[in-house]
C-alpha atoms as a PDB file:
ATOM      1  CA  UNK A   1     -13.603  22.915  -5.892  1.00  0.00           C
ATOM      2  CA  UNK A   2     -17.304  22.446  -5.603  1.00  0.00           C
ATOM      3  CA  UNK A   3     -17.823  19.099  -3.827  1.00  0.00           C
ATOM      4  CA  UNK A   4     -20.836  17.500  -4.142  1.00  0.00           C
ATOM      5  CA  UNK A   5     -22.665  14.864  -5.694  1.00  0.00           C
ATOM      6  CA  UNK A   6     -23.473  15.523  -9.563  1.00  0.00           C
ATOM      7  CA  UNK A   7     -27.054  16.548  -9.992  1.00  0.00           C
ATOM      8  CA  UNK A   8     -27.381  14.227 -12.986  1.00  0.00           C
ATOM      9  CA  UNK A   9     -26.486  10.916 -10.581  1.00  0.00           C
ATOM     10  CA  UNK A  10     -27.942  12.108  -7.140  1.00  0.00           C
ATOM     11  CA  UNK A  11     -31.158  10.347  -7.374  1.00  0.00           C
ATOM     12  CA  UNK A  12     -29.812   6.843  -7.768  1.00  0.00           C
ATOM     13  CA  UNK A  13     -26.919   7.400  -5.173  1.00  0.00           C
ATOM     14  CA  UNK A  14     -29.190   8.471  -2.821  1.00  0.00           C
ATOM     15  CA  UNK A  15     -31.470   5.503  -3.858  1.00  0.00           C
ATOM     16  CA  UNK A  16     -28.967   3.081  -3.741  1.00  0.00           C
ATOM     17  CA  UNK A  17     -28.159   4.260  -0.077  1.00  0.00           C
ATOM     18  CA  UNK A  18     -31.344   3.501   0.753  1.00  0.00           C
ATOM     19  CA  UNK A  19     -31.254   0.559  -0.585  1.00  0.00           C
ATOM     20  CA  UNK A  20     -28.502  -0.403   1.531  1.00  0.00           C
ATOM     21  CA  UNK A  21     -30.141   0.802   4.715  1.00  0.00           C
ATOM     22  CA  UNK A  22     -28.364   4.233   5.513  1.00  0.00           C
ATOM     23  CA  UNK A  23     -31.264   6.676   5.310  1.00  0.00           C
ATOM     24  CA  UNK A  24     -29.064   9.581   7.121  1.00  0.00           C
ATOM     25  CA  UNK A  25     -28.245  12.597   5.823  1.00  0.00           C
ATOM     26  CA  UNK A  26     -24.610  13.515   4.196  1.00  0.00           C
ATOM     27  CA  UNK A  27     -22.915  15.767   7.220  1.00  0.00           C
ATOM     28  CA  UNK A  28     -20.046  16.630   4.858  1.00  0.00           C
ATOM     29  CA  UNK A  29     -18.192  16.374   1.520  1.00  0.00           C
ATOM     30  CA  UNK A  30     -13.661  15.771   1.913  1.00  0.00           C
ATOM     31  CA  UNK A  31     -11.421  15.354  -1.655  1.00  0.00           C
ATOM     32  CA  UNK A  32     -11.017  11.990  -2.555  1.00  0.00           C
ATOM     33  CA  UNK A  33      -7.040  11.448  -4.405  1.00  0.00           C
ATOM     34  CA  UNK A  34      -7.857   7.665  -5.596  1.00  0.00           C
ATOM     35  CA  UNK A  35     -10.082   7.476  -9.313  1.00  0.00           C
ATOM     36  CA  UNK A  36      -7.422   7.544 -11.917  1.00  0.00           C
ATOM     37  CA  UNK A  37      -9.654   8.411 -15.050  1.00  0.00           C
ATOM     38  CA  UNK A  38     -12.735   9.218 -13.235  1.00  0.00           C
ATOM     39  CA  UNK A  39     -14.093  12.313 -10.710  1.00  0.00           C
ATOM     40  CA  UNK A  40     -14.729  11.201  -7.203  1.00  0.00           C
ATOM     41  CA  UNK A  41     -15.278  12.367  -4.287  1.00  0.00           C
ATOM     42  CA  UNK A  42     -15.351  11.259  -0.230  1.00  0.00           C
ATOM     43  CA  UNK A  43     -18.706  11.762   1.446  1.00  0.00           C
ATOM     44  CA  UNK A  44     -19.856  11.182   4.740  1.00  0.00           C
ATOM     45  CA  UNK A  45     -23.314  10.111   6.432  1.00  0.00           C
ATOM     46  CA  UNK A  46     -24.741  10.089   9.363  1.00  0.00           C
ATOM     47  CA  UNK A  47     -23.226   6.311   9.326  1.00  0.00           C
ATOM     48  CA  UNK A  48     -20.280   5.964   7.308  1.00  0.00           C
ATOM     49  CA  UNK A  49     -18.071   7.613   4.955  1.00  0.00           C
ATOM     50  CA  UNK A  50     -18.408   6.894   1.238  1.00  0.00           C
ATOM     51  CA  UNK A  51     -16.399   6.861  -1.834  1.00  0.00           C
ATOM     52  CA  UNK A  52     -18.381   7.823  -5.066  1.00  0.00           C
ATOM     53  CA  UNK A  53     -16.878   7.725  -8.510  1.00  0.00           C
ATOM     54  CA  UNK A  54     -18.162   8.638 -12.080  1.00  0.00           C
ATOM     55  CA  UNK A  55     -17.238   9.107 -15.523  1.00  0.00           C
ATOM     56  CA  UNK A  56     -18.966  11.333 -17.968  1.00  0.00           C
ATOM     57  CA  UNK A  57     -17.209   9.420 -21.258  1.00  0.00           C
ATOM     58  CA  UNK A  58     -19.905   7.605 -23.545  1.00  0.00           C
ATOM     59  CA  UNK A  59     -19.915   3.958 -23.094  1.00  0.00           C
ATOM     60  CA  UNK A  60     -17.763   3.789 -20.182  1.00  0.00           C
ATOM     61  CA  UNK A  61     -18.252   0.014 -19.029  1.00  0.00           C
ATOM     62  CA  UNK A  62     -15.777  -0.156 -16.396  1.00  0.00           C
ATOM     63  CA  UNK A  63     -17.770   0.469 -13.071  1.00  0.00           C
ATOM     64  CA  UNK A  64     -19.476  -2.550 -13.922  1.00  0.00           C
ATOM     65  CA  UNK A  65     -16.412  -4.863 -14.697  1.00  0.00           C
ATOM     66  CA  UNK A  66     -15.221  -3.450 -11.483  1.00  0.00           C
ATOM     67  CA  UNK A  67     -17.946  -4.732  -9.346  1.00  0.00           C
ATOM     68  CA  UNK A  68     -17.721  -8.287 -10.937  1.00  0.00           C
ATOM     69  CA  UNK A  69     -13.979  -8.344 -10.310  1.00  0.00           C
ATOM     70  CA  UNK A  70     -14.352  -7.228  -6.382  1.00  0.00           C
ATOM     71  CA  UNK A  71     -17.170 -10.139  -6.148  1.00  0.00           C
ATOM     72  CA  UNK A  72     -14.430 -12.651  -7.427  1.00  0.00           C
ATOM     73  CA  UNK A  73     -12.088 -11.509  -5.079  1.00  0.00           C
ATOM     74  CA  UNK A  74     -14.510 -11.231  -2.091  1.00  0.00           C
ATOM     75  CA  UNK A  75     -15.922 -14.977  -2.923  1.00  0.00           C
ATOM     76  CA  UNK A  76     -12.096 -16.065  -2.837  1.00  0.00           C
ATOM     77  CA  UNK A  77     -12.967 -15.104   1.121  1.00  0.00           C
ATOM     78  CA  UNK A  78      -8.857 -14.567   1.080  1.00  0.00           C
ATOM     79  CA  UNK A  79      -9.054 -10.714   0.965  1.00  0.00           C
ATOM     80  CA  UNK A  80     -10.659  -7.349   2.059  1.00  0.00           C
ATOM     81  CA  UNK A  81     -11.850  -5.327  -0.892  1.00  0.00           C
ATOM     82  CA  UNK A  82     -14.104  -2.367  -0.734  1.00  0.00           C
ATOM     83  CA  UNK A  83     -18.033  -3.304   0.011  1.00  0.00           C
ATOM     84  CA  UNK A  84     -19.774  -1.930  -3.391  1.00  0.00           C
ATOM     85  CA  UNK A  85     -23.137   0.148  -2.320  1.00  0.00           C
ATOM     86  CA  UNK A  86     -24.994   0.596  -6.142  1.00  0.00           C
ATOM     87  CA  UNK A  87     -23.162   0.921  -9.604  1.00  0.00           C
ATOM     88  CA  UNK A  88     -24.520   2.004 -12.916  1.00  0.00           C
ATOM     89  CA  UNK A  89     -23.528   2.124 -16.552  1.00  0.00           C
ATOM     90  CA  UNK A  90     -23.969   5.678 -18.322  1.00  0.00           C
ATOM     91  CA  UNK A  91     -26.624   6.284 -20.888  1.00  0.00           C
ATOM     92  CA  UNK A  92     -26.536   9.096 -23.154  1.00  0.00           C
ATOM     93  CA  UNK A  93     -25.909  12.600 -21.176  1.00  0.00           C
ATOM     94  CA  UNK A  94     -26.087  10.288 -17.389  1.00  0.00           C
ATOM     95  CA  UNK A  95     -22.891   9.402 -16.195  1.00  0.00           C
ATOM     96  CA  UNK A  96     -21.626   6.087 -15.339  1.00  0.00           C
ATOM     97  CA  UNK A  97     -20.589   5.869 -11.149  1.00  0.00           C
ATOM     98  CA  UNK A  98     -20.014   3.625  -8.752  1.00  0.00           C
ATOM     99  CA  UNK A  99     -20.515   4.293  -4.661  1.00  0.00           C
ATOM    100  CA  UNK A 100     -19.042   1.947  -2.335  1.00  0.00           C
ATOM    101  CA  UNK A 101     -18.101   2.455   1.404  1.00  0.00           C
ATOM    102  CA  UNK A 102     -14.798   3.934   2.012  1.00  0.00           C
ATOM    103  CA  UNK A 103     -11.678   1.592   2.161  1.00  0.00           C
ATOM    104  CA  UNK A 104      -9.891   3.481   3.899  1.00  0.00           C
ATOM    105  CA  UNK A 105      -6.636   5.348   3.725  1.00  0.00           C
ATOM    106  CA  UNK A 106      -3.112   4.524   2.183  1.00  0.00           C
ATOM    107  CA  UNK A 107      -0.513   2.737   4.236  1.00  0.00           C
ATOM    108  CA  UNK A 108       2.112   5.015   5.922  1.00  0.00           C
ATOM    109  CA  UNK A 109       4.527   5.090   8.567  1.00  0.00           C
ATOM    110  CA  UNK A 110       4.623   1.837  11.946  1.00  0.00           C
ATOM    111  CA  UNK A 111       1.588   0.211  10.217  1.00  0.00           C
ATOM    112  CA  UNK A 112       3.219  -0.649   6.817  1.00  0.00           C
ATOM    113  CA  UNK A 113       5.243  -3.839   8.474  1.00  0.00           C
ATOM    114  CA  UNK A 114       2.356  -5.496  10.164  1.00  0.00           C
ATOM    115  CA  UNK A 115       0.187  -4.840   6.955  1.00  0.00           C
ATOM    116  CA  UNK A 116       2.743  -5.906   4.677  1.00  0.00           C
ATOM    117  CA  UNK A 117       2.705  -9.347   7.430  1.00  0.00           C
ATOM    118  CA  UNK A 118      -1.072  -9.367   6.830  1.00  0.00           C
ATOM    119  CA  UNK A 119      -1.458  -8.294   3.035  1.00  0.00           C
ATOM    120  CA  UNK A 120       1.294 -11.113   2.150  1.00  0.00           C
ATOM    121  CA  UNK A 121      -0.462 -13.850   3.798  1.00  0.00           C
ATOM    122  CA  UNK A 122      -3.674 -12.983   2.437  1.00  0.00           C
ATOM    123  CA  UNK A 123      -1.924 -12.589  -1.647  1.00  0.00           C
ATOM    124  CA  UNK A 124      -0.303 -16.113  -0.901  1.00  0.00           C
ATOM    125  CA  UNK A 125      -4.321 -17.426   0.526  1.00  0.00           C
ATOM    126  CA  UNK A 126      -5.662 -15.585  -2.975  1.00  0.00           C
ATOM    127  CA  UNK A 127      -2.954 -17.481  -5.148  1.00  0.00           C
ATOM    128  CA  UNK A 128      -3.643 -20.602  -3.410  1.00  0.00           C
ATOM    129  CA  UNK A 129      -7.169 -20.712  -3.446  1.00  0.00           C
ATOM    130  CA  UNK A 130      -7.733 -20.282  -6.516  1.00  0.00           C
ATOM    131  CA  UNK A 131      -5.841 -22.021  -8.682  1.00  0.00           C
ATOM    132  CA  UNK A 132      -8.311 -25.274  -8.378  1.00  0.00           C
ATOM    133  CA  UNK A 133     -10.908 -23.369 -10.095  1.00  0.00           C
ATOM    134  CA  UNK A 134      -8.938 -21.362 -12.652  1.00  0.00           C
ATOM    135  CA  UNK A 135     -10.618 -22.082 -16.397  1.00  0.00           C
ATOM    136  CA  UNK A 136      -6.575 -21.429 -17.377  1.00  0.00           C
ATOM    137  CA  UNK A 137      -4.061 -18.347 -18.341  1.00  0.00           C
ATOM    138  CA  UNK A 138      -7.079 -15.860 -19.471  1.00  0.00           C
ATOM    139  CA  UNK A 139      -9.059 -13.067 -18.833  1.00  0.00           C
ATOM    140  CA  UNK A 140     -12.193 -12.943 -16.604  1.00  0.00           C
ATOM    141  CA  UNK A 141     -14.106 -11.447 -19.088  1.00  0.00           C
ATOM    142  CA  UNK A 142     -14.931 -13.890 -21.649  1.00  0.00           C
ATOM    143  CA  UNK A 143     -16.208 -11.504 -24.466  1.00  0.00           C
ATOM    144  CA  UNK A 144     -14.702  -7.897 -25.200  1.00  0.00           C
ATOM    145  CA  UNK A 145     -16.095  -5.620 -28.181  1.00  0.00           C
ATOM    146  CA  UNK A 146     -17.511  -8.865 -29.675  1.00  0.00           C
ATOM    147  CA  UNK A 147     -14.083 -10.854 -29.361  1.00  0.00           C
ATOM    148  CA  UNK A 148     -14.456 -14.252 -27.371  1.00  0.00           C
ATOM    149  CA  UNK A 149     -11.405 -14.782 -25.333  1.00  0.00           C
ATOM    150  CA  UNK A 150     -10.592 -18.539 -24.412  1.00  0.00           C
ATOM    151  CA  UNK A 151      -8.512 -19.522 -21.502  1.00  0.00           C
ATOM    152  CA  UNK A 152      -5.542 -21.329 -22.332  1.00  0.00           C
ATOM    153  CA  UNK A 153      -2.997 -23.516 -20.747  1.00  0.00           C
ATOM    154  CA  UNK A 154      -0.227 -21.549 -22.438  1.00  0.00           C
ATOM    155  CA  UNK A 155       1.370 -19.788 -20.162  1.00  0.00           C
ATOM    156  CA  UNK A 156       4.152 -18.194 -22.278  1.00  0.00           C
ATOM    157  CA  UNK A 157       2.040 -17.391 -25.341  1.00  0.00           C
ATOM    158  CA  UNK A 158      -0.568 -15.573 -22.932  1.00  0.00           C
ATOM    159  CA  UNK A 159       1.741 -13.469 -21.466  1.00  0.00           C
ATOM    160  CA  UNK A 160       2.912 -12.260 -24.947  1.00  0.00           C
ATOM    161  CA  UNK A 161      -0.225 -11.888 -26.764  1.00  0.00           C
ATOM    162  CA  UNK A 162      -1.773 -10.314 -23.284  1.00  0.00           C
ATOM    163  CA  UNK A 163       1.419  -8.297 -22.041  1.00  0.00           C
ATOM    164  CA  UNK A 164       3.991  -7.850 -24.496  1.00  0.00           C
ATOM    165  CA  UNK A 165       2.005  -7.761 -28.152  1.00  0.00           C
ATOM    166  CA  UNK A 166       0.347  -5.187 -28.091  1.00  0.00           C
ATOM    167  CA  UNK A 167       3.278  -2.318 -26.933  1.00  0.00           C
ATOM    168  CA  UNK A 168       5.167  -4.175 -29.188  1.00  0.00           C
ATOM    169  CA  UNK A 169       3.152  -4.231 -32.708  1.00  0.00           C
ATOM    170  CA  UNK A 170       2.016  -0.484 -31.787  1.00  0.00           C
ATOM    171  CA  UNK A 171       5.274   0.422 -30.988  1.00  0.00           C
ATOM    172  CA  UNK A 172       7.076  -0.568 -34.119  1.00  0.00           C
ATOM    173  CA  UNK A 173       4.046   0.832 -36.534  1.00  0.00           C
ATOM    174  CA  UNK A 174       4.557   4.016 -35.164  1.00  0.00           C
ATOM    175  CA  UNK A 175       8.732   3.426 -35.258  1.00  0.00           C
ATOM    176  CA  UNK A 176       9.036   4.516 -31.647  1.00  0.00           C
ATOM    177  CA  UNK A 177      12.255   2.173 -31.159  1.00  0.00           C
ATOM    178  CA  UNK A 178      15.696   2.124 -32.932  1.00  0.00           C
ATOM    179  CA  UNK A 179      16.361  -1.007 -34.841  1.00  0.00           C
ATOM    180  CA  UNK A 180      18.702  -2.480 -32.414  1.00  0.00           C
ATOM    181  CA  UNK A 181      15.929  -2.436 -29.668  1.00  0.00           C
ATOM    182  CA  UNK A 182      13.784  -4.096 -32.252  1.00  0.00           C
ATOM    183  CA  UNK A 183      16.096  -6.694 -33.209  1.00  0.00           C
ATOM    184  CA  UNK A 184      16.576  -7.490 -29.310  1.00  0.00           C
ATOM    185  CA  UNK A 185      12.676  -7.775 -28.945  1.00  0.00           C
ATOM    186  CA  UNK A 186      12.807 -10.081 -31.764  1.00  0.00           C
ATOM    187  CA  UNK A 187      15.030 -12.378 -30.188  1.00  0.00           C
ATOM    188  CA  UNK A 188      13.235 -12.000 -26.642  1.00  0.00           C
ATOM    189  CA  UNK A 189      10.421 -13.223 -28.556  1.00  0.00           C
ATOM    190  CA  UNK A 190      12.180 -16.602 -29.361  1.00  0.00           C
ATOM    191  CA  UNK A 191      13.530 -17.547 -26.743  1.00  0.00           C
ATOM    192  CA  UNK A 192      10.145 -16.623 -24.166  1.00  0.00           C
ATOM    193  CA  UNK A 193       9.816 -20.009 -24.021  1.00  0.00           C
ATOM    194  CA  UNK A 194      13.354 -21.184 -22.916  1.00  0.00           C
ATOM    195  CA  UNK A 195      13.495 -18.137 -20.397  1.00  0.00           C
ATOM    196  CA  UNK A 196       9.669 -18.909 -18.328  1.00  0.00           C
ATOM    197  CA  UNK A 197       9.863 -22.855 -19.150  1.00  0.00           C
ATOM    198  CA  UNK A 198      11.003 -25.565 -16.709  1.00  0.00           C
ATOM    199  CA  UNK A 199       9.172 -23.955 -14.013  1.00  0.00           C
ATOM    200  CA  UNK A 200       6.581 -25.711 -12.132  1.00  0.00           C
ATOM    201  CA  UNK A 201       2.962 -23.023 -12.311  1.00  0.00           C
ATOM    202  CA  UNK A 202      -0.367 -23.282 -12.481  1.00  0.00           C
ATOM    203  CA  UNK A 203      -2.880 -20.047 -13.276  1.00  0.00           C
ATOM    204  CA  UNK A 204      -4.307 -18.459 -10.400  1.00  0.00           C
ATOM    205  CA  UNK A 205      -6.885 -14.979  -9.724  1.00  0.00           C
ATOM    206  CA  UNK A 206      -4.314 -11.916  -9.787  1.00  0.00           C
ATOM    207  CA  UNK A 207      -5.264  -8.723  -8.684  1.00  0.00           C
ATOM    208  CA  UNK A 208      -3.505  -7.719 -11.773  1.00  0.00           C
ATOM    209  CA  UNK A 209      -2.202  -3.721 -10.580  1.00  0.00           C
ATOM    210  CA  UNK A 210      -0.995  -5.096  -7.189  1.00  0.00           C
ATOM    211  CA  UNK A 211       1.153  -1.976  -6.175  1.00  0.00           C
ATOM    212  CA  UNK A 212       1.044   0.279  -2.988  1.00  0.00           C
ATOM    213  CA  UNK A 213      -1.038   2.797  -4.553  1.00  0.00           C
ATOM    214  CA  UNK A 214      -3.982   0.411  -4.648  1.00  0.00           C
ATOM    215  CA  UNK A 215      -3.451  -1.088  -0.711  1.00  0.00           C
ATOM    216  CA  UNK A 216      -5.659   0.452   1.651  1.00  0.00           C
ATOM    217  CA  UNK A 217      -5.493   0.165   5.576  1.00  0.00           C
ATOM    218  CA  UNK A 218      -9.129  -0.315   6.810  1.00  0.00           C
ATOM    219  CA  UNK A 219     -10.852   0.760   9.672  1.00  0.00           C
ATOM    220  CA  UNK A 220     -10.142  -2.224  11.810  1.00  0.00           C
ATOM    221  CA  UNK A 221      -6.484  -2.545  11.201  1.00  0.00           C
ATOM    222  CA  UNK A 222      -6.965  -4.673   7.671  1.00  0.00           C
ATOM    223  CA  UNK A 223      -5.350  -4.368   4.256  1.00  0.00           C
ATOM    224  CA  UNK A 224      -7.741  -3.851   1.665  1.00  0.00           C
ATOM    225  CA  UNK A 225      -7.445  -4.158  -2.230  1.00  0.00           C
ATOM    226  CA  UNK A 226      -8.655  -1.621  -4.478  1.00  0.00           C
ATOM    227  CA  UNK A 227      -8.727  -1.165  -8.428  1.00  0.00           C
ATOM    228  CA  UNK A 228      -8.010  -5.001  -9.604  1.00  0.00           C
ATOM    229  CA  UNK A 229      -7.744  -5.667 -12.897  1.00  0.00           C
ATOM    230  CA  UNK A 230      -8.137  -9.420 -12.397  1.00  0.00           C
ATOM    231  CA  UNK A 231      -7.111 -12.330 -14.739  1.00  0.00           C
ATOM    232  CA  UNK A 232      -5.674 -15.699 -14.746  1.00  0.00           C
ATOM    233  CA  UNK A 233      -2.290 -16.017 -14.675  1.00  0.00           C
ATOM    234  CA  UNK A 234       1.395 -16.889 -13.202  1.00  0.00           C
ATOM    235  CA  UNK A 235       1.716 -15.493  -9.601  1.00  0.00           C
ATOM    236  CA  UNK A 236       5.395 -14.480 -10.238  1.00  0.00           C
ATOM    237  CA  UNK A 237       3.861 -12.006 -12.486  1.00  0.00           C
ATOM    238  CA  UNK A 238       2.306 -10.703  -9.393  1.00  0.00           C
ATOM    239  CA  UNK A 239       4.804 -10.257  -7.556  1.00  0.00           C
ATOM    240  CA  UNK A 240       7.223  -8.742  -9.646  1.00  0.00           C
ATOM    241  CA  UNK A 241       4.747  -5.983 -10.119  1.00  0.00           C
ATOM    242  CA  UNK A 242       4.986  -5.170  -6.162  1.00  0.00           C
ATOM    243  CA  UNK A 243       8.412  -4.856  -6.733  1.00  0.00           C
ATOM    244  CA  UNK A 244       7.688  -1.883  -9.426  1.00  0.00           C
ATOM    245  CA  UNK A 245       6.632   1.196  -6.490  1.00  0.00           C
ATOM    246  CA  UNK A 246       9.816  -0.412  -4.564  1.00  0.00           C
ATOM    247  CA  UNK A 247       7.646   0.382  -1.120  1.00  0.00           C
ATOM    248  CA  UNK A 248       6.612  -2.766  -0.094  1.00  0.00           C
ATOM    249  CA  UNK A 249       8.405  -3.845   3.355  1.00  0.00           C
ATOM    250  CA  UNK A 250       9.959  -6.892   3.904  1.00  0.00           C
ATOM    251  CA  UNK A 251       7.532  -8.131   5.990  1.00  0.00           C
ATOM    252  CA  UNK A 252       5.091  -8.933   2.480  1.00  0.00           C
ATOM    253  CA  UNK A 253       7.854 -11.093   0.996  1.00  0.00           C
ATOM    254  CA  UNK A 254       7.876 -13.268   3.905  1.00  0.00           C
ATOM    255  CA  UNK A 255       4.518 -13.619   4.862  1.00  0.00           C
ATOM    256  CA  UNK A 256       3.878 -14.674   1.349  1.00  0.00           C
ATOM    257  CA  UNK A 257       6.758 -16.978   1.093  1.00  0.00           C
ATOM    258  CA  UNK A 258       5.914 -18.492   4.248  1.00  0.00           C
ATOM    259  CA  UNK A 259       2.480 -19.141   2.810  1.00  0.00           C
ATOM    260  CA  UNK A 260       3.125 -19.728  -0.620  1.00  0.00           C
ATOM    261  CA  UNK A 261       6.884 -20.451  -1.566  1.00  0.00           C
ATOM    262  CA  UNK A 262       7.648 -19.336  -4.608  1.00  0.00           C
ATOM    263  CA  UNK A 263      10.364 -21.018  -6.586  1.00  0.00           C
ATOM    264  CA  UNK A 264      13.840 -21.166  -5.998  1.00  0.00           C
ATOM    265  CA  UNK A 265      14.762 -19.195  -8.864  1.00  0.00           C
ATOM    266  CA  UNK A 266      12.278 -16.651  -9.307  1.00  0.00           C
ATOM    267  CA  UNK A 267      14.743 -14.071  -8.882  1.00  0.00           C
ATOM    268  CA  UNK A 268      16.023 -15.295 -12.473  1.00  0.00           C
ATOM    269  CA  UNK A 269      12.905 -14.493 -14.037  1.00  0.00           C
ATOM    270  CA  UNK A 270      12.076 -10.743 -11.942  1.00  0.00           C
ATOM    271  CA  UNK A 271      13.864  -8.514 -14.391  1.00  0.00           C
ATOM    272  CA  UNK A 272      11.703 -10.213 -17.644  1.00  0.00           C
ATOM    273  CA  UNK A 273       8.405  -9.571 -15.706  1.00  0.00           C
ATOM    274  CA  UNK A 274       9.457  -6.219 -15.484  1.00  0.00           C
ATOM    275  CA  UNK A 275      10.329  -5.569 -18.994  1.00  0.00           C
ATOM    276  CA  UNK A 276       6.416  -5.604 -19.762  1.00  0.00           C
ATOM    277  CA  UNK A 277       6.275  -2.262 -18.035  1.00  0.00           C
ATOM    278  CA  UNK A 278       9.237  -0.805 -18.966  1.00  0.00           C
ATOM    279  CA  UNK A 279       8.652  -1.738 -22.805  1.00  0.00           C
ATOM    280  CA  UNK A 280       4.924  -0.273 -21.749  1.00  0.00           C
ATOM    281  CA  UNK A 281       6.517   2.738 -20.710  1.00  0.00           C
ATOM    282  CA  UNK A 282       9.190   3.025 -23.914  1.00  0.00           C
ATOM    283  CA  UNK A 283       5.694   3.086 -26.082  1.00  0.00           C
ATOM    284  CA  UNK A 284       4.654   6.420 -24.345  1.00  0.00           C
ATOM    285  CA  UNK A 285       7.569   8.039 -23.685  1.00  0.00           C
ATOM    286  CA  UNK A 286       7.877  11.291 -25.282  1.00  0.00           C
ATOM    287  CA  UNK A 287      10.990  10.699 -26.066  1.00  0.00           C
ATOM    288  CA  UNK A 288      11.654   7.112 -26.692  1.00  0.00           C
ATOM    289  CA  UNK A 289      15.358   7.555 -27.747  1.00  0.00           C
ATOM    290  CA  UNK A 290      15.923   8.171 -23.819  1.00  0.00           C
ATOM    291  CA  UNK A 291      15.008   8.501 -20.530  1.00  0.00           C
ATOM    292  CA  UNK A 292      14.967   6.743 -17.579  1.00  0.00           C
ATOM    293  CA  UNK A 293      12.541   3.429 -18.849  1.00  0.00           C
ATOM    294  CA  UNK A 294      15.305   3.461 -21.418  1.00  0.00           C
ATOM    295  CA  UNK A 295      18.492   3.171 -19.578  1.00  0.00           C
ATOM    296  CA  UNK A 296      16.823   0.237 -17.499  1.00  0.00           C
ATOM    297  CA  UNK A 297      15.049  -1.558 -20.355  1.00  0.00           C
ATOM    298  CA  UNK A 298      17.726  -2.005 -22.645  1.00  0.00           C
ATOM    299  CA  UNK A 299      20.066  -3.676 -20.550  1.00  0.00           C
ATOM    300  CA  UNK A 300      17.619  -6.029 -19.284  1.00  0.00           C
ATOM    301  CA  UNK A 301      16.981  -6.757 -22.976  1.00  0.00           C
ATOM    302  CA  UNK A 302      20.760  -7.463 -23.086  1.00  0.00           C
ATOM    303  CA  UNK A 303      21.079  -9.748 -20.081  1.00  0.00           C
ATOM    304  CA  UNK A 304      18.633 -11.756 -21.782  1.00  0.00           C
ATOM    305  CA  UNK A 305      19.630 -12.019 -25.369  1.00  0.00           C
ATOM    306  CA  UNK A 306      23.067 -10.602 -25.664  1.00  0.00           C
END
């Protein structure tokens, strides 16, 4: 692997060191796992170690929705996320990157108790501050590809038309389900509001792809978030999704209930947050007649409609 900053974004990542006050030089380059879609790659300066990610795909926005969504999180002053050195969009042949000072590694082994202590505190603080300010169930940004996207206080009809609809409708065009899965999904559809009504909620700032994978453990001993894909919505939502890596420790679940109770019977509603992911993963299963999203989707779909 030839690690090194790309010659076509080295100017402005240098620049936008500079800009931040480290004028060192880079002593060495290390593999960086975390990016998803993107390259990246761990550097380190004189000063600090960095984390540098780009994307050669035309149009790619998503640095740049990234840095607003870590500025809403860091203004919650609830939460660690990763400080962001310089960001750019791409523009024709340039790629679009992001640099921001290392987070930090993934939580293993003694530490992940105490972190989970610390990291479920600070997702209760998030949840609790706020929901005071939250516009309603929604999206943080406003205006995608020309579409306006207005909050609402809707609570069940957001989490269909933003979590279910669209695996759904793309699902059945492309007849990826057998009709009795269909006919189930129909009557999940009804009955939504029955199943997530008579609960007391209000919307609140998720981090949106809570999981272990995107939980850092910082320098100092703090949990840090990385990779939000914020919005407004239901906390339960939230925490059902921790529950999806099944390698969270105890120790979250009781900080945050400590903090932020959640209600008496939440448990009732875990398996129906789930099914967003597991119909999710139906949609791009090779096979969608079987496998393992299968044999735990369909039953939950049972419990729930018969």
């Amino acid at each position: 692997m030839n690690m090194q900053i790309p010659e076509s974004i080295e100017v402005d990542v240098l620049s936008a060191l500079r800009r931040d006050g480290d004028a060192t030089s880079i002593r060495e380059f290390q593999v960086a796992s975390r990016g998803g879609v993107s390259e990246t790659l761990r550097f380190r300066t004189e000063a600090q170690d960095y984390f540098l990610k780009w994307n050669n795909k035309p149009g790619f926005g998503t640095f740049t929705n990234e840095a607003l969504q870590l500025s809403l999180l860091r203004q919650s002053r609830t939460i660690h996320v990763p400080v962001v050195v310089g960001f750019a969009e791409g523009a024709g042949e340039q790629p679009a990157w992001m640099l921001q000072v290392w987070a930090g590694s993934a939580t293993r082994g003694d530490k992940e108790q105490r972190l989970g202590r610390i990291l479920g505190e600070q997702v209760a603080q998030l949840h609790i501050a706020t929901a005071d300010a939250a516009p309603g169930y929604g999206y943080v940004e406003r205006e995608v590809d020309g579409v306006v996207r207005l909050p609402t206080q809707d609570w069940v009809g957001f989490f269909y038309d933003g979590h279910m609809r669209h695996n759904i409708e793309r699902a059945r065009r492309e007849n990826r389900w057998t009709q009795e899965r269909n006919r189930r999904v129909d009557m999940l559809i009804e009955r939504l509001p029955d199943l997530l009504g008579g609960v007391k909620r209000a919307p609140t700032l998720l981090h949106g792809d809570l999981h272990s994978g995107n939980v850092r453990l910082g320098p100092s001993g703090e949990s840090i978030l990385v990779d939000p894909w914020l919005f407004y919505g239901d906390r339960e939502l939230e925490i059902v999704s921790t529950y999806l890596s099944g390698d969270f420790p105890d120790s979250f679940y009781d900080a945050y209930n400590a903090t932020f109770p959640l209600e008496a019977d939440f448990e009732e509603r875990v398996d129906l947050y789930k099914l967003v992911w597991f119909l999710s993963g139906l949609y791009y299963s090779p096979n969608p007649g079987s496998g393992e999203d299968n044999s735990i989707a369909d039953p939950i779909l049972a419990r729930y409609v018969g």
